[in-house]
N, C-alpha and C. Protein backbone atom coordinates (compact mmCIF):
# COMPACT_ATOMS: atom_id res chain seq x y z
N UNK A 1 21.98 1.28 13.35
CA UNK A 1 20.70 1.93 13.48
C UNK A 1 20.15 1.66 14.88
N UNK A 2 19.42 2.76 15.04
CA UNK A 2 19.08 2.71 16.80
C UNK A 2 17.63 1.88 16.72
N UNK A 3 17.87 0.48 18.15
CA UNK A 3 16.38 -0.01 17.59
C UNK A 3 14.87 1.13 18.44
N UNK A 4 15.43 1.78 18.52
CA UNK A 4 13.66 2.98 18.38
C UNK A 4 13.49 2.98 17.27
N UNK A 5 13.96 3.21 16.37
CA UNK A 5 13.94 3.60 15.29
C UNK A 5 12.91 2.63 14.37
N UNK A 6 13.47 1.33 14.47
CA UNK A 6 12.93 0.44 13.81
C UNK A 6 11.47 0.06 14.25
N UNK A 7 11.13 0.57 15.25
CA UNK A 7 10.13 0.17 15.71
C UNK A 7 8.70 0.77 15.44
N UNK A 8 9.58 2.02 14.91
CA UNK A 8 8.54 2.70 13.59
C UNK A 8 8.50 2.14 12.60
N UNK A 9 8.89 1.10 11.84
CA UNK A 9 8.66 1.00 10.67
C UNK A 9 7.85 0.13 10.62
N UNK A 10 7.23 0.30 9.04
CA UNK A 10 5.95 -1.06 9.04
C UNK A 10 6.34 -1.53 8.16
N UNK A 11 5.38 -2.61 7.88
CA UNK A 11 6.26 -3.65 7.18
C UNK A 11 5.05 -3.58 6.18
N UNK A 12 5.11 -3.82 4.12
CA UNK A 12 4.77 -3.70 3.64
C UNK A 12 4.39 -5.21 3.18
N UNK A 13 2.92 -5.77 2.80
CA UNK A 13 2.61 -7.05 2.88
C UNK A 13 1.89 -7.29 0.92
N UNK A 14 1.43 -5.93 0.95
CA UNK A 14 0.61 -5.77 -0.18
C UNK A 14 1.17 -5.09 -1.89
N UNK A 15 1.26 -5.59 -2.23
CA UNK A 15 1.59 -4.85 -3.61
C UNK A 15 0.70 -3.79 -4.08
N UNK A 16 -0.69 -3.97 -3.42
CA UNK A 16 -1.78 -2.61 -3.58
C UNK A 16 -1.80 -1.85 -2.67
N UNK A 17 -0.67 -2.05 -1.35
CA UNK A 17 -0.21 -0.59 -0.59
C UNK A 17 -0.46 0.85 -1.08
N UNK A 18 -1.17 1.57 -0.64
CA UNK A 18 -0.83 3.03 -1.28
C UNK A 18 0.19 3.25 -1.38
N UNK A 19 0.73 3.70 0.00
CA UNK A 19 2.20 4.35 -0.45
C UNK A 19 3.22 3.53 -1.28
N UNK A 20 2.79 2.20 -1.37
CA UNK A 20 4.36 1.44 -2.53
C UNK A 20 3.52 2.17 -3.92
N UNK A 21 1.99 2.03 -4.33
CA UNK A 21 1.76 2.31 -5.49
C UNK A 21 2.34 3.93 -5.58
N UNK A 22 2.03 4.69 -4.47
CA UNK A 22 2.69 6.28 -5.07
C UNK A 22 4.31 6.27 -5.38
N UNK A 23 5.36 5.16 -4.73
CA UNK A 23 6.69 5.06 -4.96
C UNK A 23 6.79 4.92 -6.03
N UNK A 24 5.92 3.70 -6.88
CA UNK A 24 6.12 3.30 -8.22
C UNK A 24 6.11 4.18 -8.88
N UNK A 25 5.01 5.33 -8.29
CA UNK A 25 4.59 6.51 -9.37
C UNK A 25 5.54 7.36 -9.65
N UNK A 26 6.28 7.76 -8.62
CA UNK A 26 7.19 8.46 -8.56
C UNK A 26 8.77 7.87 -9.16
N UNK A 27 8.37 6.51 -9.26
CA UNK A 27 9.72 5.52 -9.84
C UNK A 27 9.33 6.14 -10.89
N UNK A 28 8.20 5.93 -11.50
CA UNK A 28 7.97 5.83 -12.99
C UNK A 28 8.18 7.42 -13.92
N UNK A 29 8.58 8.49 -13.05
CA UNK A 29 8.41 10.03 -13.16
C UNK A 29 6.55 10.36 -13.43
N UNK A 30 6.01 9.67 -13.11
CA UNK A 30 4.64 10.02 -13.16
C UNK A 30 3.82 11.22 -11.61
N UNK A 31 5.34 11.63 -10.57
CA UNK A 31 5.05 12.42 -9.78
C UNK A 31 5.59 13.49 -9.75
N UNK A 32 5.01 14.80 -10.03
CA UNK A 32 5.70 15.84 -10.43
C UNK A 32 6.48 16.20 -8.89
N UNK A 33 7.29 16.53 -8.98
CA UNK A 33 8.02 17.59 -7.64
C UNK A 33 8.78 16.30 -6.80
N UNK A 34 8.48 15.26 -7.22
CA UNK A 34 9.01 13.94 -6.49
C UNK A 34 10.31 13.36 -7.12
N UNK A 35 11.21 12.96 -6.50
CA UNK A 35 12.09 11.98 -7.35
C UNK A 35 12.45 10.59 -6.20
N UNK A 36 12.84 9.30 -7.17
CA UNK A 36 13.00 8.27 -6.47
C UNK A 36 14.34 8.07 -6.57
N UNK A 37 14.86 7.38 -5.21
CA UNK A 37 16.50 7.28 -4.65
C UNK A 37 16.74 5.69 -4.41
N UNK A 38 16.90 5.10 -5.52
CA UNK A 38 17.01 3.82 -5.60
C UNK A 38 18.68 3.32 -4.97
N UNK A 39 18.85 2.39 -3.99
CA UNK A 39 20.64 2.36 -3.91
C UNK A 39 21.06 2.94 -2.44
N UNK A 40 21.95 2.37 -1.88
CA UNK A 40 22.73 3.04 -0.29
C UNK A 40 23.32 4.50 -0.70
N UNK A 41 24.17 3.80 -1.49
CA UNK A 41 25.08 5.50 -1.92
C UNK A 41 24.26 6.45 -2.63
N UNK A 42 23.24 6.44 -3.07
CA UNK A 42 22.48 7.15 -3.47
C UNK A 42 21.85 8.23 -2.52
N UNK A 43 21.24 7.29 -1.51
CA UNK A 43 20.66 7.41 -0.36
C UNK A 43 21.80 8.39 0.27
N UNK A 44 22.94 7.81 1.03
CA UNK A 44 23.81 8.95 1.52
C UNK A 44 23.89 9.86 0.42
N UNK A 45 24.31 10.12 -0.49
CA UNK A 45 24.30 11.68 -1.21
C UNK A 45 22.96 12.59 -0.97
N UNK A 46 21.89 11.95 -0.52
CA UNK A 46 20.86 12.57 -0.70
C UNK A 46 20.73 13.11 0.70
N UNK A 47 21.02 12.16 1.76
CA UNK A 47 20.68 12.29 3.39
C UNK A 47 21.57 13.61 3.24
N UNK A 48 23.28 13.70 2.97
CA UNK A 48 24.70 14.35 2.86
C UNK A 48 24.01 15.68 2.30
N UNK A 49 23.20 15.92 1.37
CA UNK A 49 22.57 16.96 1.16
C UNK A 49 21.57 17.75 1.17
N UNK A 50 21.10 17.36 2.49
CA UNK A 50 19.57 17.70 3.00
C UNK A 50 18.51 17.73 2.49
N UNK A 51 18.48 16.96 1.49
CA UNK A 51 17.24 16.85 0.96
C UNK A 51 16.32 16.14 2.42
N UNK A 52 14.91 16.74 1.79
CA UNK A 52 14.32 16.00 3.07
C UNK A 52 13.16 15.04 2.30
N UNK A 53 12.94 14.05 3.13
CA UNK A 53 12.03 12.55 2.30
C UNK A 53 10.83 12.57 3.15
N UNK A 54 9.81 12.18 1.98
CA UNK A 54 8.78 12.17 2.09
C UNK A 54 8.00 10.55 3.16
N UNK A 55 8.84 9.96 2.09
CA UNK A 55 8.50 8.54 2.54
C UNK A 55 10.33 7.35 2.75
N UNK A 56 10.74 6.63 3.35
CA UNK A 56 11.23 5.78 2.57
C UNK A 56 11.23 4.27 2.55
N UNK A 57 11.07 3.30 1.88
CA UNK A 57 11.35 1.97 1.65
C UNK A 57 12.38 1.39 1.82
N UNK A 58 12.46 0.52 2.94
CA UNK A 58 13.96 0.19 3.14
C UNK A 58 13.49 -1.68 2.88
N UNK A 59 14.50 -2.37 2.78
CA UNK A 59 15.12 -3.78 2.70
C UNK A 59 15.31 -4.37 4.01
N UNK A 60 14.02 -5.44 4.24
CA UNK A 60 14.36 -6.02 5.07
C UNK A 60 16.24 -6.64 5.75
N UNK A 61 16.37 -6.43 6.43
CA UNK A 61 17.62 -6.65 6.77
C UNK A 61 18.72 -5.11 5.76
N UNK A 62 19.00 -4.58 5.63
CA UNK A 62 19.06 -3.97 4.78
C UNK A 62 20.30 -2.98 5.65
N UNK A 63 20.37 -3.17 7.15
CA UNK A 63 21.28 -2.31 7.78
C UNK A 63 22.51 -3.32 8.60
N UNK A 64 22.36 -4.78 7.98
CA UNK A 64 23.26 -5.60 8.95
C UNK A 64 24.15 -5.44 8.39
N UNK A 65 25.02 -4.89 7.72
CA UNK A 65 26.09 -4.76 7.35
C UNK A 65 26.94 -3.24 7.48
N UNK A 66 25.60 -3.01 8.47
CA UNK A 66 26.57 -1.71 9.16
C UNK A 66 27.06 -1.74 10.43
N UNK A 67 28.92 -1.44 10.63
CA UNK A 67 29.08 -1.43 12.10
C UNK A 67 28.22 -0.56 13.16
């Protein structure tokens, strides 16, 4: 991953975050037109098929295991 990239991201501190509470919502199917992409390979099938994302939540450290 390119570090520009990362330098957009923020870092989530709060469990009363909006956007983590709308993820949950959307975990929970409580968001119509939304679905949640839990998982790497998940993630590539989804990137692989253009879906386009609203938001996403990534894992600290979460890309060191890519060459």
């Amino acid at each position: 991953m390119q570090s520009d990239i990362r330098e957009t991201f923020q870092s989530i501190s709060s469990k009363d975050n909006r956007a983590l509470k709308l993820a949950r919502k959307t975990r929970d199917g409580k968001m119509q037109g939304s679905i949640f992409i839990e998982g790497r390979r998940l993630f590539e099938e989804a990137v692989n098929s253009g879906l386009e994302f609203e938001a996403l939540f990534i894992e600290a450290g979460f890309d060191e295991d890519i060459p």
